[in-house]
N, C-alpha and C. Protein backbone atom coordinates (compact mmCIF):
# COMPACT_ATOMS: atom_id res chain seq x y z
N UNK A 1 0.85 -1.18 0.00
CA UNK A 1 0.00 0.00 0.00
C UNK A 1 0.89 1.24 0.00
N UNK A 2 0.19 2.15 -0.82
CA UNK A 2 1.26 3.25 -0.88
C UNK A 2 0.58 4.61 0.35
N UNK A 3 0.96 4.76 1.32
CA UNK A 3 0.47 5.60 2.34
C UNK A 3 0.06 7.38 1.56
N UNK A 4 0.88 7.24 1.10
CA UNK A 4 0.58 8.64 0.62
C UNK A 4 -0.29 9.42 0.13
N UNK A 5 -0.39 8.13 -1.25
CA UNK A 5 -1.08 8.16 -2.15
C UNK A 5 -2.78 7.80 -1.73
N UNK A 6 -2.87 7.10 -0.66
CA UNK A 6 -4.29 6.49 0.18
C UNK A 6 -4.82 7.73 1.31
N UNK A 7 -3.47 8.60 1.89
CA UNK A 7 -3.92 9.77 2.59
C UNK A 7 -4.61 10.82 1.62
N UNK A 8 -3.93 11.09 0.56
CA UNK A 8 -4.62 11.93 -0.23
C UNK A 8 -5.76 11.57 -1.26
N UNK A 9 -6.01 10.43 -1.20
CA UNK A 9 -7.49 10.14 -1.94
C UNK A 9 -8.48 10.33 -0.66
N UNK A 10 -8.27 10.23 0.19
CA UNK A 10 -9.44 10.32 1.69
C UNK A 10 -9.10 11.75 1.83
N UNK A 11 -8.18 11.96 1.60
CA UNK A 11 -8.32 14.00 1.83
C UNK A 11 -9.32 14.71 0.41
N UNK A 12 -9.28 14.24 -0.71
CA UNK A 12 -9.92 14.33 -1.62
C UNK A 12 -11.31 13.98 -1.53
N UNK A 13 -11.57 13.08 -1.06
CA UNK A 13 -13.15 12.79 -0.37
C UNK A 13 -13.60 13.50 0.31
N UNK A 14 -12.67 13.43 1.73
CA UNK A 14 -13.36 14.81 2.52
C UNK A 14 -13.51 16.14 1.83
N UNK A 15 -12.88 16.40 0.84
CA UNK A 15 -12.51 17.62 0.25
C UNK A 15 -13.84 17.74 -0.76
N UNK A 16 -14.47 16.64 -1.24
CA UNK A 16 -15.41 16.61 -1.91
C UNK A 16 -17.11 17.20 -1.36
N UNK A 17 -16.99 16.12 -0.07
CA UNK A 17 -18.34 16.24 0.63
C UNK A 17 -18.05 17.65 1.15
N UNK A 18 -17.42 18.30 1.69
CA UNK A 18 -17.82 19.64 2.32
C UNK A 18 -17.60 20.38 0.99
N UNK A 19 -17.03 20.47 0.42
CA UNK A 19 -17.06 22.05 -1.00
C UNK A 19 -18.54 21.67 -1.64
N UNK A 20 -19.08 20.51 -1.43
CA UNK A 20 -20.39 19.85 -1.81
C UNK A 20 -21.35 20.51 -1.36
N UNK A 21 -21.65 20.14 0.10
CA UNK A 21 -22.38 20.97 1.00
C UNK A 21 -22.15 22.27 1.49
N UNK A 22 -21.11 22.92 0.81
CA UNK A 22 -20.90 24.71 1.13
C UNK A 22 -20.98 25.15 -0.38
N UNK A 23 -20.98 24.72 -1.29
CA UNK A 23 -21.49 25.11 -2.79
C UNK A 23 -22.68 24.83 -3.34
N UNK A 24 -23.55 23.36 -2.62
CA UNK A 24 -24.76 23.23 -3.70
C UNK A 24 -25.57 24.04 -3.32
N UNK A 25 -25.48 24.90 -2.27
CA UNK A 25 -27.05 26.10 -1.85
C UNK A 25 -26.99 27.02 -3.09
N UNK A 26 -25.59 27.09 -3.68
CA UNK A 26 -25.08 28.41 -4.36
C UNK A 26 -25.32 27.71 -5.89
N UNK A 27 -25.90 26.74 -5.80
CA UNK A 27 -26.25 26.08 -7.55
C UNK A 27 -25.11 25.05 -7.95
N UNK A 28 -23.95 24.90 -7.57
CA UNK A 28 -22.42 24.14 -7.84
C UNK A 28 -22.46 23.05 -7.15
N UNK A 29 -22.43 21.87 -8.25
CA UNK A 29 -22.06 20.85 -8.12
C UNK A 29 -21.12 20.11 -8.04
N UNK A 30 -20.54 19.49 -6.95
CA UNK A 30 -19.49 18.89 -7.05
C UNK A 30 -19.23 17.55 -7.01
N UNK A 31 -18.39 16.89 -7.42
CA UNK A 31 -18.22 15.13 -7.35
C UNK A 31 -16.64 15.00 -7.22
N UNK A 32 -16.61 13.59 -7.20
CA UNK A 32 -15.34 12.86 -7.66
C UNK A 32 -15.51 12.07 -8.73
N UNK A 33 -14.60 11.99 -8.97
CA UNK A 33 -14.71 11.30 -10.23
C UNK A 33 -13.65 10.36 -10.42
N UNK A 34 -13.83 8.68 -10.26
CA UNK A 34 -12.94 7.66 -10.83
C UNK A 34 -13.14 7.33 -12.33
N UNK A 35 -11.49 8.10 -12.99
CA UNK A 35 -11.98 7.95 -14.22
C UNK A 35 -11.60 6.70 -14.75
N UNK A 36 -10.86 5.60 -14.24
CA UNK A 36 -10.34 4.04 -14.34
C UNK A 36 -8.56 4.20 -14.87
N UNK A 37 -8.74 2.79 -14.97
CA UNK A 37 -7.12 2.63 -14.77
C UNK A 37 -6.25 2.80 -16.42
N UNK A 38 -5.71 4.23 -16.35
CA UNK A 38 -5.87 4.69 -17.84
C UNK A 38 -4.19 4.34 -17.73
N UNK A 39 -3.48 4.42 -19.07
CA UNK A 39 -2.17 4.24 -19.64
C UNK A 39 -1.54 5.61 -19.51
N UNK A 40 -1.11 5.76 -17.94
CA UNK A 40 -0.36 7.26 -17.91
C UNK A 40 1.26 6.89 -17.44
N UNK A 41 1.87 8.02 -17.20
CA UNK A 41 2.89 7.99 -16.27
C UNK A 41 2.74 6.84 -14.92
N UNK A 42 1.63 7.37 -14.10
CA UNK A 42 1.06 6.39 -13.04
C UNK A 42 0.89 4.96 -13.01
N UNK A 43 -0.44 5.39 -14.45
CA UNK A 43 -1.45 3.91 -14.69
C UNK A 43 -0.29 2.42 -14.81
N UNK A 44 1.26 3.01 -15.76
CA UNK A 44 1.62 2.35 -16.83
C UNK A 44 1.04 1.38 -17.85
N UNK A 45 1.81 0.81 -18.74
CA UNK A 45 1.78 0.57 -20.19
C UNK A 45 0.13 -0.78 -19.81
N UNK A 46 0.01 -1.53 -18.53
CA UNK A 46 -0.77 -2.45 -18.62
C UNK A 46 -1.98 -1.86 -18.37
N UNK A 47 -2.04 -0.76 -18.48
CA UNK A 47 -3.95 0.00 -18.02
C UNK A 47 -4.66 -0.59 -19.04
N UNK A 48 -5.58 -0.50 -18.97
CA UNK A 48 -6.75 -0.93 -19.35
C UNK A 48 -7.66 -0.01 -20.49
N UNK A 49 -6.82 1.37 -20.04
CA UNK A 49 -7.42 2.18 -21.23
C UNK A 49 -6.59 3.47 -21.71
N UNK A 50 -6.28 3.85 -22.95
CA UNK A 50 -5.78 4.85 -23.51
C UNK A 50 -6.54 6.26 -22.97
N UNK A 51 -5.51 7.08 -23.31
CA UNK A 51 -5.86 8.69 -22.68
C UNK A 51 -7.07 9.36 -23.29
N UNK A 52 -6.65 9.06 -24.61
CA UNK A 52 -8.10 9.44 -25.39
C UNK A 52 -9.28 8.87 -25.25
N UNK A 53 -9.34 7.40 -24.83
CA UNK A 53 -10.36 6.72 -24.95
C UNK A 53 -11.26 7.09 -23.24
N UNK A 54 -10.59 7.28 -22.50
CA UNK A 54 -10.83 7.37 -20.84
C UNK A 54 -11.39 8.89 -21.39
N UNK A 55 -10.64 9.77 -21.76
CA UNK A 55 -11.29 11.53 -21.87
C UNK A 55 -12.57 11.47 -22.55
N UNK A 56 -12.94 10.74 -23.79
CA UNK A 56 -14.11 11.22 -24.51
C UNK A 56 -15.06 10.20 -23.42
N UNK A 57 -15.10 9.34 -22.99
CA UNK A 57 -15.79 8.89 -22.27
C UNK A 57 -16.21 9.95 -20.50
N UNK A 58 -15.06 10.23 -20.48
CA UNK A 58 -15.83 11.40 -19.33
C UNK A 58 -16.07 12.58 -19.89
N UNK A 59 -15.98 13.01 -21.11
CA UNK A 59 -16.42 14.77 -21.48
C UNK A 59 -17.66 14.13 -21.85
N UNK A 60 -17.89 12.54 -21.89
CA UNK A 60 -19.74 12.58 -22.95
C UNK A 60 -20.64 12.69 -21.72
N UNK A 61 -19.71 11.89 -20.23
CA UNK A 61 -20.90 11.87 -19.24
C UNK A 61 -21.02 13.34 -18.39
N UNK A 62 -20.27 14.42 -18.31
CA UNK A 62 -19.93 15.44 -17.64
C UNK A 62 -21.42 16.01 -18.12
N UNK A 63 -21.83 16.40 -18.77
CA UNK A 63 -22.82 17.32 -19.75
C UNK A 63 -24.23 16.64 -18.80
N UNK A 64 -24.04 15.48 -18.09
CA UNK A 64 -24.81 14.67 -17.22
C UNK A 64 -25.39 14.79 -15.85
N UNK A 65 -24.37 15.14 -15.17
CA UNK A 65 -24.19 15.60 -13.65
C UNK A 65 -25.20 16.45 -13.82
N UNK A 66 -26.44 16.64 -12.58
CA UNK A 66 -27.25 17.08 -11.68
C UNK A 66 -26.68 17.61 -10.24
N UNK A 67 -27.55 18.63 -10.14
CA UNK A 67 -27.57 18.78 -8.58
C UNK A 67 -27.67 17.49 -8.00
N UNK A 68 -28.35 16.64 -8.17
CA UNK A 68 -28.53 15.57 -7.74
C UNK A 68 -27.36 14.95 -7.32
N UNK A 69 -26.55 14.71 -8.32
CA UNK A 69 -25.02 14.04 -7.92
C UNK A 69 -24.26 14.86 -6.84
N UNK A 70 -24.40 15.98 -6.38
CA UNK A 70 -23.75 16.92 -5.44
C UNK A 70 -22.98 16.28 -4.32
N UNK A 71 -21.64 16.17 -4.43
CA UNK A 71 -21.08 14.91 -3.03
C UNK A 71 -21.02 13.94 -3.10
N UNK A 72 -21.46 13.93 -4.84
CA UNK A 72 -21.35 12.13 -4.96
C UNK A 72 -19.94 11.99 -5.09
N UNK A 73 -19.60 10.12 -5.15
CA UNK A 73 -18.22 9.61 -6.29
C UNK A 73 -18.91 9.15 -7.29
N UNK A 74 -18.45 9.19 -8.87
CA UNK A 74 -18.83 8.39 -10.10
C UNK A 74 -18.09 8.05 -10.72
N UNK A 75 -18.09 7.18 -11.68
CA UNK A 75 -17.26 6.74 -12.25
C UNK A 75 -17.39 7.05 -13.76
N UNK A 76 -16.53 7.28 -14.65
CA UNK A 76 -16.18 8.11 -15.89
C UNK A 76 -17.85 7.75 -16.97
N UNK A 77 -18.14 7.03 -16.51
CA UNK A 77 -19.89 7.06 -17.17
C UNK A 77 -21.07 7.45 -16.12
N UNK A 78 -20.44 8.12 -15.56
CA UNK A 78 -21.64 8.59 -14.46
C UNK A 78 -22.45 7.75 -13.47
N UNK A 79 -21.87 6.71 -13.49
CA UNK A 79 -22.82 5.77 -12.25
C UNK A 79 -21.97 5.89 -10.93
N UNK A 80 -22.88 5.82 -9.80
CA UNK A 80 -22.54 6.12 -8.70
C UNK A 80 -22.13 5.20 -7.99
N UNK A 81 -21.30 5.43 -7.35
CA UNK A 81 -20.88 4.02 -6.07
C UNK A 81 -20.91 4.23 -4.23
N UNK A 82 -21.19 3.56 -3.79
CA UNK A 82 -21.56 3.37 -2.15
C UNK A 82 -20.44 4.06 -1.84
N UNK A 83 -19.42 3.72 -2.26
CA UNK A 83 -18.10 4.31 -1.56
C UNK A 83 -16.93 4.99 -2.07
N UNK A 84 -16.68 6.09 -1.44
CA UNK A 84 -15.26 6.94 -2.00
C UNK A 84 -14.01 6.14 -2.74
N UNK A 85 -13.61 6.41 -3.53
CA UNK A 85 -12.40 5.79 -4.01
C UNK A 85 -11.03 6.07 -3.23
C-alpha cells in the first residue's frame, strides 16, 4: 500500500463532501470522479485504457451531472458508487 497516495485520496473525499455541501445552496455541483485505470505515467503501459479513450468517455458523461449528484463519487460514465475511491 502506498500511504501517501491512500492519505490523499481520503483528503480528496473529505474535500469533496464539504465544498459539496458549502457550494450546492449556491447552484455548484461537485463530485469525484474515478476515471479508471488509464495508460499514464502512473497507470503504466498495462492499463486498461488509452488517454483518449478514458477523456471522450468522461467529457460525454460530464454534460450529465445534476444537482442531484452533489457529493457524490462516479465513475467516468456517471454511475454512482456506495463508496469513496
Amino acid at each position: 500500500m502506498h500511504m501517501a497516495y491512500a492519505v490523499s485520496k481520503a483528503g480528496l473525499n473529505m474535500v469533496t463532501r464539504m465544498m459539496a455541501k458549502q457550494l450546492g445552496p449556491e447552484g455548484i455541483t461537485v463530485v469525484s470522479l474515478q476515471p479508471g485505470w488509464i495508460k499514464t505515467d502512473m497507470g503504466g503501459p498495462e492499463a486498461d485504457l488509452e488517454v483518449d479513450e478514458a477523456t471522450s468517455e468522461i467529457a460525454a458523461m460530464l454534460g450529465g451531472i445534476t444537482s442531484e449528484d452533489n457529493g457524490d463519487f462516479l465513475d467516468r460514465f456517471g454511475n454512482h458508487s456506495d463508496y469513496a475511491w
